[in-house]
Protein backbone atom coordinates (compact mmCIF):
# COMPACT_ATOMS: atom_id res chain seq x y z
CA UNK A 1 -50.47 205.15 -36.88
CA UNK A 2 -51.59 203.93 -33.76
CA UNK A 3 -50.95 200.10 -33.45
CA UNK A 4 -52.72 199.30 -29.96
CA UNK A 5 -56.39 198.40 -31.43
CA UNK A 6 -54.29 195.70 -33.44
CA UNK A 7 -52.71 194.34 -30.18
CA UNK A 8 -54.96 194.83 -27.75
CA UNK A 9 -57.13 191.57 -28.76
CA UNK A 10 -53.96 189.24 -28.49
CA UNK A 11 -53.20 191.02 -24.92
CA UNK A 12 -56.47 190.35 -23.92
CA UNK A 13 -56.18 186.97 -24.79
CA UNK A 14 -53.72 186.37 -22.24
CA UNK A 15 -53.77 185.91 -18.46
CA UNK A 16 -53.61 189.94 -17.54
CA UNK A 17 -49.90 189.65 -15.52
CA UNK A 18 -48.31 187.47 -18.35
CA UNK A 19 -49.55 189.95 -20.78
CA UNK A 20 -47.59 193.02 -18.25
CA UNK A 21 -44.72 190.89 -19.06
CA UNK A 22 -44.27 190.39 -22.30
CA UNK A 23 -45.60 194.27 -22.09
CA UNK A 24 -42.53 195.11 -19.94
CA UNK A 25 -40.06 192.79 -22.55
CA UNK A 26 -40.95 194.91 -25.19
CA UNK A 27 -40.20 197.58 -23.49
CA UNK A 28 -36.60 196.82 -23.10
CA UNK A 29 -36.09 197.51 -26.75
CA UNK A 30 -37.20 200.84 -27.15
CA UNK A 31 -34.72 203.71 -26.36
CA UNK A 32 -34.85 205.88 -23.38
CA UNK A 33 -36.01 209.64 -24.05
CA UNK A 34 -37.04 212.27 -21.86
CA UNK A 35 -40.24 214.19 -23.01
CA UNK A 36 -39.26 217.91 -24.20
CA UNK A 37 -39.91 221.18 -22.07
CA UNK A 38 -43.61 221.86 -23.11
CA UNK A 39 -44.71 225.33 -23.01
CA UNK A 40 -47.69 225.94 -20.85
CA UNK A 41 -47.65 221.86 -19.60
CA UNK A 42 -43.77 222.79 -17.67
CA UNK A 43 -44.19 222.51 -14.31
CA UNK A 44 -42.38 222.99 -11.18
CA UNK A 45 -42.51 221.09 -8.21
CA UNK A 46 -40.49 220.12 -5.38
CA UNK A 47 -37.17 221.95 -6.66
CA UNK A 48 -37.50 219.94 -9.78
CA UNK A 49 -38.48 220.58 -13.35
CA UNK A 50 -41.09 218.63 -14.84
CA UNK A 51 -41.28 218.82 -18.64
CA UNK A 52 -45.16 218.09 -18.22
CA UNK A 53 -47.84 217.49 -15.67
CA UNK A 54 -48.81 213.66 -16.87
CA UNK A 55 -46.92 210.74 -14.87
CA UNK A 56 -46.45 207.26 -15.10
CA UNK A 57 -47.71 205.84 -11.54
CA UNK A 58 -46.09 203.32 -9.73
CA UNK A 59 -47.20 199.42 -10.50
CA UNK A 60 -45.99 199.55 -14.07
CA UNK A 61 -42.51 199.46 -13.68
CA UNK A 62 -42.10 197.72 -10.66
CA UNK A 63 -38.40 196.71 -10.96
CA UNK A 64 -36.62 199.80 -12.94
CA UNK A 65 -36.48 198.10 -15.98
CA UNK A 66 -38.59 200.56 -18.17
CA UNK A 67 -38.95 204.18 -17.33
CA UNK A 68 -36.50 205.73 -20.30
CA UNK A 69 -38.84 203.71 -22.57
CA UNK A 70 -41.93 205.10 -20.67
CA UNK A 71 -40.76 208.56 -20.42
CA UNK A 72 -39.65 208.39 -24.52
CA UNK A 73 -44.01 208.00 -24.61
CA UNK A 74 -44.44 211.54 -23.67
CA UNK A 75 -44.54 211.19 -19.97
CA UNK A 76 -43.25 214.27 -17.87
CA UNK A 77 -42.04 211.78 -15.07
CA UNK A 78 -42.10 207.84 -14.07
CA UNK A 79 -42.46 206.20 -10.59
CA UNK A 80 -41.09 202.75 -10.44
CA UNK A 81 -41.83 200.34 -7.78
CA UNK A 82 -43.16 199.29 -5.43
CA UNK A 83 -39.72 198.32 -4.20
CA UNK A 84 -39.02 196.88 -0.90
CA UNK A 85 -35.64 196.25 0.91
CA UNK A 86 -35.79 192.32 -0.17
CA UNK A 87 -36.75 190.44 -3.09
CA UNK A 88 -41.05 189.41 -2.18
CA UNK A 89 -42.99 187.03 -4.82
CA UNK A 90 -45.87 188.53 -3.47
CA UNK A 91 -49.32 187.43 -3.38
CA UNK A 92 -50.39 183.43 -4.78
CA UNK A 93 -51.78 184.13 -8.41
CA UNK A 94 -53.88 184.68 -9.83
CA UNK A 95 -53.44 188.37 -8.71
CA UNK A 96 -54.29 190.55 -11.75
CA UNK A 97 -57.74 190.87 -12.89
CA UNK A 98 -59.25 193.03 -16.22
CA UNK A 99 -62.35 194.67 -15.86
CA UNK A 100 -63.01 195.26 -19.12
CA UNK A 101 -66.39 196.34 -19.12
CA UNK A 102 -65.79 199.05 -16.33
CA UNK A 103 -62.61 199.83 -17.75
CA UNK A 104 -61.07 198.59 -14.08
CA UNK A 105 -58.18 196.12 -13.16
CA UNK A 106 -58.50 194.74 -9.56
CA UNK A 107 -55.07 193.51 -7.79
CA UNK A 108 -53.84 191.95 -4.96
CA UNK A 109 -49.86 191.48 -5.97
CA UNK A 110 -48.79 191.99 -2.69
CA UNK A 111 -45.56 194.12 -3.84
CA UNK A 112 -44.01 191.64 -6.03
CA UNK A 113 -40.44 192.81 -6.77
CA UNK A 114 -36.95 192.17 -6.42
CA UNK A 115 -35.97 194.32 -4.22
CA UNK A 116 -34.15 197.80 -4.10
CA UNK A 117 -30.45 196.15 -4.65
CA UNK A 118 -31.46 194.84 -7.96
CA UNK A 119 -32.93 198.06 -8.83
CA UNK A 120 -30.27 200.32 -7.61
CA UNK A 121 -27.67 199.49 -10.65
CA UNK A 122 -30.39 200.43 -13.31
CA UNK A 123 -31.42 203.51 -11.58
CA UNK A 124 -27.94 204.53 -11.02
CA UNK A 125 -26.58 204.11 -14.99
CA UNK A 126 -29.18 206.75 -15.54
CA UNK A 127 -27.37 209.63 -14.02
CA UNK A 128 -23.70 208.49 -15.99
CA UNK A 129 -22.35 208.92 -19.56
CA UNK A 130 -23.30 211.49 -22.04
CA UNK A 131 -26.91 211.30 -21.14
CA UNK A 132 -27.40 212.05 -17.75
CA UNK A 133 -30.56 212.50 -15.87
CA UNK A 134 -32.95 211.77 -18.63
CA UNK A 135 -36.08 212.68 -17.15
CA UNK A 136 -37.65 212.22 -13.80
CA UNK A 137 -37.52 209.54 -12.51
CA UNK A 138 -39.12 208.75 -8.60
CA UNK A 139 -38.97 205.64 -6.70
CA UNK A 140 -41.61 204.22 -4.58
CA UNK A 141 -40.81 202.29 -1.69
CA UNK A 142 -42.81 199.90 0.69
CA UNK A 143 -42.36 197.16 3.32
CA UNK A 144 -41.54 193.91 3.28
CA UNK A 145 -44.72 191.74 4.12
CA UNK A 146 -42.90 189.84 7.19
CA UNK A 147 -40.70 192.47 8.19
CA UNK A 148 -40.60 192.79 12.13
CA UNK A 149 -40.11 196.62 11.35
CA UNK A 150 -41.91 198.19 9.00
CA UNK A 151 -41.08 201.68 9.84
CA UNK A 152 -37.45 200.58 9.79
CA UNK A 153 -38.10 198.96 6.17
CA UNK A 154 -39.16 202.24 5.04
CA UNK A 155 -36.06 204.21 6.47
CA UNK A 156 -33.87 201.42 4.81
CA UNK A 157 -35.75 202.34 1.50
CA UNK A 158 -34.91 206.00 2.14
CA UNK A 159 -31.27 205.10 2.64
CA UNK A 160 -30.63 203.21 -0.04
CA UNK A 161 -32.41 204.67 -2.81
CA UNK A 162 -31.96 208.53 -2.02
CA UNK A 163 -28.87 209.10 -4.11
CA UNK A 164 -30.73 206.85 -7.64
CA UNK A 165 -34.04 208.95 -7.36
CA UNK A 166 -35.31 212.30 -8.37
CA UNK A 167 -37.72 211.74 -5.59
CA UNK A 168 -39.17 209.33 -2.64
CA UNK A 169 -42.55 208.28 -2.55
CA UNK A 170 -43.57 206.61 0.77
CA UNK A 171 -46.22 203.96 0.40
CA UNK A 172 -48.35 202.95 3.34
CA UNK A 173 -51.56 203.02 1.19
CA UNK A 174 -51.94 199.28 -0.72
CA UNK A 175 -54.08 197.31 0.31
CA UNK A 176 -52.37 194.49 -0.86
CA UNK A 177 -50.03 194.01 2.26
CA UNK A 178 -51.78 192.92 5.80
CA UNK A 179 -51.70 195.86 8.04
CA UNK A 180 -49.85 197.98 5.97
CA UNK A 181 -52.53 200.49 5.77
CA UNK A 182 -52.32 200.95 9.26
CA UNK A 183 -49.23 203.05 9.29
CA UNK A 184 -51.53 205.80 7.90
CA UNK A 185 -53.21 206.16 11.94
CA UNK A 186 -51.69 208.99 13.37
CA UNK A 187 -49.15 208.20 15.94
CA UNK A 188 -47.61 205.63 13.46
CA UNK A 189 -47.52 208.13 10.86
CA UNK A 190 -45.68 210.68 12.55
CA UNK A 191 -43.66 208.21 13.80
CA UNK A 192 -42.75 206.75 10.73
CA UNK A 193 -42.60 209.95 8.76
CA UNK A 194 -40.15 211.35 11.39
CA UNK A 195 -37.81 208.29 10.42
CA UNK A 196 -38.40 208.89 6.84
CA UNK A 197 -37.22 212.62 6.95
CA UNK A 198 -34.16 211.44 9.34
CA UNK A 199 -33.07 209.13 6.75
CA UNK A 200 -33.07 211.25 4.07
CA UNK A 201 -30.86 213.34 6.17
CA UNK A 202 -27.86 211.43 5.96
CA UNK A 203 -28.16 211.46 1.85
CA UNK A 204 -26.12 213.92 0.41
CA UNK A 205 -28.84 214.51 -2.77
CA UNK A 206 -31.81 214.94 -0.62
CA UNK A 207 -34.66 213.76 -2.78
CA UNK A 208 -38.00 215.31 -2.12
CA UNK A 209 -40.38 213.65 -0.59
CA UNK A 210 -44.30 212.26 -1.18
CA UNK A 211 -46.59 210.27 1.02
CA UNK A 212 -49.07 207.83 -1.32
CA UNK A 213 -52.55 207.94 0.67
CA UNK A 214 -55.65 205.55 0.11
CA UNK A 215 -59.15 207.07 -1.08
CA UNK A 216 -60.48 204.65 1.82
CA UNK A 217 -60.30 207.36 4.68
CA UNK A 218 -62.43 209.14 7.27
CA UNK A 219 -62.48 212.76 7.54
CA UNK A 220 -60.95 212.43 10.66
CA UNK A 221 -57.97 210.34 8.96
CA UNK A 222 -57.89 212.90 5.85
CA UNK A 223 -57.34 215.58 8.74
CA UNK A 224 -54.58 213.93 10.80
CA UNK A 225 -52.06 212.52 7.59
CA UNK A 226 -52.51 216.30 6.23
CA UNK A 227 -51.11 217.64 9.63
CA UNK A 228 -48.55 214.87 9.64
CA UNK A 229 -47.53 215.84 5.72
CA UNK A 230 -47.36 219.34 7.16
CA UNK A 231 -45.21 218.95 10.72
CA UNK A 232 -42.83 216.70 9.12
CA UNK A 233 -42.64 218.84 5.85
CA UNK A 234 -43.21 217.06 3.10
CA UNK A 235 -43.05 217.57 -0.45
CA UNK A 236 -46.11 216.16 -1.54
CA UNK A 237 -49.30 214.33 -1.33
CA UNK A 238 -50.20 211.32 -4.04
CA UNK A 239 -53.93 211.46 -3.85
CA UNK A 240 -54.77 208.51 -4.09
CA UNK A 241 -54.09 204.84 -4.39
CA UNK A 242 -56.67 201.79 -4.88
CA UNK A 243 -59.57 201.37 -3.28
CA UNK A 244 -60.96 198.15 -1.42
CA UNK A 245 -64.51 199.76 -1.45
CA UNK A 246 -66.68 198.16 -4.66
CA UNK A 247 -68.66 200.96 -6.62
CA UNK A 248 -71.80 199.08 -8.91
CA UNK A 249 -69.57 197.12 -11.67
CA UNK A 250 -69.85 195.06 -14.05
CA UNK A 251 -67.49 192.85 -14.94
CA UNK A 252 -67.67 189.12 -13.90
CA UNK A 253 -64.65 189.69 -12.21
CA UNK A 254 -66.17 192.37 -10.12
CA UNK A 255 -66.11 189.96 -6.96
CA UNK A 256 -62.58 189.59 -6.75
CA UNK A 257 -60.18 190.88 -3.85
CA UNK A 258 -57.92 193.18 -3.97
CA UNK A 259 -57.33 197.20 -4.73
CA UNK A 260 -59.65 198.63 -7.32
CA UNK A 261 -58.20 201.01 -10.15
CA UNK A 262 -58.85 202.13 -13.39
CA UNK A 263 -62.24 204.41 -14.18
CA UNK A 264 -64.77 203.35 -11.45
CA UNK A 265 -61.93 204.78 -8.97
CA UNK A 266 -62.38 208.19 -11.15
CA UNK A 267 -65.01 210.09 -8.33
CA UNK A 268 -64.05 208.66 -5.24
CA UNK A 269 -60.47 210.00 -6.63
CA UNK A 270 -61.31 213.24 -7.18
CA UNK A 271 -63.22 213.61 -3.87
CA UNK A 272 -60.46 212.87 -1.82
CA UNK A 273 -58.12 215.01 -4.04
CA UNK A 274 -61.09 217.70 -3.08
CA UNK A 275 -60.90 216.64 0.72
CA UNK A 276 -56.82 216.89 0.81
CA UNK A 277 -57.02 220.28 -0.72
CA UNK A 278 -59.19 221.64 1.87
CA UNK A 279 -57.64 219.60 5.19
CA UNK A 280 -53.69 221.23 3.87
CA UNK A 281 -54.95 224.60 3.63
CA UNK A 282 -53.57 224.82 0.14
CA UNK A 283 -50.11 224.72 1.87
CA UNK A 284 -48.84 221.23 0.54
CA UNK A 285 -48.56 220.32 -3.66
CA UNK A 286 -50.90 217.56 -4.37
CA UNK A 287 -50.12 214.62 -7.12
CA UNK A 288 -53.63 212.88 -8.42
CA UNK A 289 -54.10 209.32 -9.34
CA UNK A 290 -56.91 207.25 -9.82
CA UNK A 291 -59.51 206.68 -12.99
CA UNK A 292 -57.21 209.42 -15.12
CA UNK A 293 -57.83 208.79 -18.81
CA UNK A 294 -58.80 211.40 -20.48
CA UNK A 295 -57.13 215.01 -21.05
CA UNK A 296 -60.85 216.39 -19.38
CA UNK A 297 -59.96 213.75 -16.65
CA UNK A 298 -56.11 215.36 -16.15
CA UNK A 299 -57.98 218.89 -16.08
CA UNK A 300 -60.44 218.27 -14.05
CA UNK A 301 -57.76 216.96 -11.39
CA UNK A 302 -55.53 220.04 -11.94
CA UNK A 303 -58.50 222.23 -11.40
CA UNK A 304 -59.38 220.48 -7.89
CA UNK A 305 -55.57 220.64 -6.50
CA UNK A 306 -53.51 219.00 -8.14
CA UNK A 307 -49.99 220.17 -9.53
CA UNK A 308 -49.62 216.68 -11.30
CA UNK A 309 -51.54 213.93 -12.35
CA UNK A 310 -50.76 210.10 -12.48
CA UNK A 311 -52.36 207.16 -14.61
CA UNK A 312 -51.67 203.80 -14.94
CA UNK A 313 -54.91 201.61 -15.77
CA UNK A 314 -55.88 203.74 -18.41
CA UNK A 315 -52.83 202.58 -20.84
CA UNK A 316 -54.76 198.89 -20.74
CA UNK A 317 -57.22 200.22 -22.46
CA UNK A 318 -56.71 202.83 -24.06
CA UNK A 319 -52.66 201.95 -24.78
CA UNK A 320 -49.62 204.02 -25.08
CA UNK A 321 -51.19 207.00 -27.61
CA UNK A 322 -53.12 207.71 -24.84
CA UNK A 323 -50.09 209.96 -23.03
CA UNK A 324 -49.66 212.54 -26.07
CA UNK A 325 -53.61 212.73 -26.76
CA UNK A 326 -53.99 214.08 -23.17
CA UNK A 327 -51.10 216.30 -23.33
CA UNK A 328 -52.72 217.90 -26.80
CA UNK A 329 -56.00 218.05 -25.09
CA UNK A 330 -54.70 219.59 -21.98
CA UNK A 331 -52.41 222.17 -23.86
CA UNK A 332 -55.74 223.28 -26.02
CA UNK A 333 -57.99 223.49 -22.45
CA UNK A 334 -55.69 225.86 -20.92
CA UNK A 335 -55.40 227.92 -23.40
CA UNK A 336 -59.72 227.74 -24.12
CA UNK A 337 -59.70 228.95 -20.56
CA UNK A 338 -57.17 231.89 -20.65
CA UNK A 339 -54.15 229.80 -18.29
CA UNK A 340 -50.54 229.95 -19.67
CA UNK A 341 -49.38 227.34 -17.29
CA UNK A 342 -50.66 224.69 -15.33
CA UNK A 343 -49.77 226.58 -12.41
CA UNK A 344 -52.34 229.27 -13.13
CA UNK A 345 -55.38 226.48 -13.35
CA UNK A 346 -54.57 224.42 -10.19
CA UNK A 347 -57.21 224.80 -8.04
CA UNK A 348 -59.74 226.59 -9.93
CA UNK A 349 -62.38 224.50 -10.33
């Protein structure tokens, strides 16, 4: 029996980042549990093994508490984070805002979290005992807001996290954090990209790899980050993060600043999953994100590109029953349409 239409009025209620945290409390008491191997929805990528295409994007579990939990809802794989190298309050709240008539959340946290050290332990317990490596688990790492070195921030984050994740995802895309977009210009990306790649060099487990890019880009931009992912040999593109642009909405708190997500994201999205298909050449896997909430959404993302697909806002609304009903749905599309894996249907649309 699904619980969440009970709940959702008392979230709602609430300021929308106290409600994440008594969210993220409750969390805590559920037992880790990696989804099964499913059929047709297995799918490789990267070297690793991903028991379905359907991930939990980063924002969620920003501090490694949750992701056993998480996966134990049906998710293939989790990406905690943001993390940065220190402990950052963020942005001045309020930060958080519901759209709940366009099924949107705006944000401007300003990676909030406390830091990679305090993460480390939690992801590291996952890989000892009896049940070892219990899922996928990736880690997302940013900058510190005042750091004098960004690039070097995000070579620290490679560092220290390589041996605690399945997989690094580099993330130069919020808008959340002055300037921070910038590092997605050319000669800053290759720069920091080369540093990223050197400094998973001196780990031993040698996580893959994924850049996070924003849907706010020119073709010219789209062009230039798909050479860098290219030269520098990636392992992935995560198409795509928030947007600052403001489709027509409707929520009062449609004026607020901060990175747009949730279902009005949904076309731009999917255009710039379109747009990174065509710049690679087909020659790099592709993650989607962005206004996923449906399993027609996950197919239709999986037929432009991509290899996986992320979602995050949609659980607001839709809560945690959302995960296995677009698993069933995608399982019964693929097979309407003649695929026996995901493989076979990426980039058929």
């Amino acid at each position: 029996m699904d619980l969440y239409p009970l709940v959702r009025p008392l979230l709602f209620a609430l300021d929308a980042e106290r409600a994440h945290g008594l969210t993220i409390a409750a969390l805590k008491h559920r037992p880790a549990q990696a989804a099964p191997p499913a059929g047709p929805l297995a799918v490789r990528l990267a070297g690793l093994a991903f028991p379905n295409p359907i991930g939990l994007a980063a924002g969620f579990d920003k501090n490694a508490e949750v992701f056993g939990a998480m996966l134990g809802l049906g998710f293939g794989f989790v990406e905690v984070g943001t993390l940065t190298p220190l402990p950052q309050a963020g942005n001045p709240r309020p930060r958080l805002f519901r759209l709940v008539e366009d099924r949107g959340v705006i944000n401007r946290l300003g990676f909030n979290n406390r830091g990679q050290e305090d993460a480390k332990p939690r992801l590291a317990r996952r890989r000892q005992g009896s049940r070892a490596n219990p899922g996928i688990v990736g880690v997302n790492i940013g900058a510190n807001k005042d750091s004098a070195d960004r690039i070097a921030d995000y070579a620290a984050g490679v560092r220290r996290m390589a041996e605690v994740a399945d997989y690094l995802t580099i993330n130069i895309s919020s808008p959340n954090t002055p300037g921070l977009r910038a590092l997605q210009d050319e000669a800053a990306l290759n720069d920091l990209l080369a540093a990223a790649v050197s400094a998973r060099a001196e780990s031993a487990s040698l996580p893959p790899l994924f850049l996070k890019v924003a849907p706010d880009l020119e073709p010219a931009d789209i062009d230039s980050i798909a050479k860098a992912a290219l030269d520098h040999r990636l392992d992935a593109l995560i198409v795509a993060n928030t947007t600052i642009s403001r489709p027509p909405l409707e929520s009062p708190n449609r004026g607020q600043a901060g990175g747009l997500s949730g279902a009005p994201l949904k076309p731009l999205a999917l255009q710039r999953l379109r747009d990174f298909r065509t710049a690679t050449g087909r020659a790099l896997p592709l993650i989607a994100a962005g206004g996923v909430e449906s399993g027609p959404d996950a197919y239709d993302r999986i037929r432009a590109g991509a290899s996986l697909v992320q979602l995050y806002t949609a659980l607001i609304y839709h809560g945690p029953g959302l995960v296995r009903t677009i698993l069933a749905e995608l399982e019964a599309y693929l097979a309407a349409d003649g695929f026996t894996s995901v493989a076979d249907a990426v980039g058929t649309g």
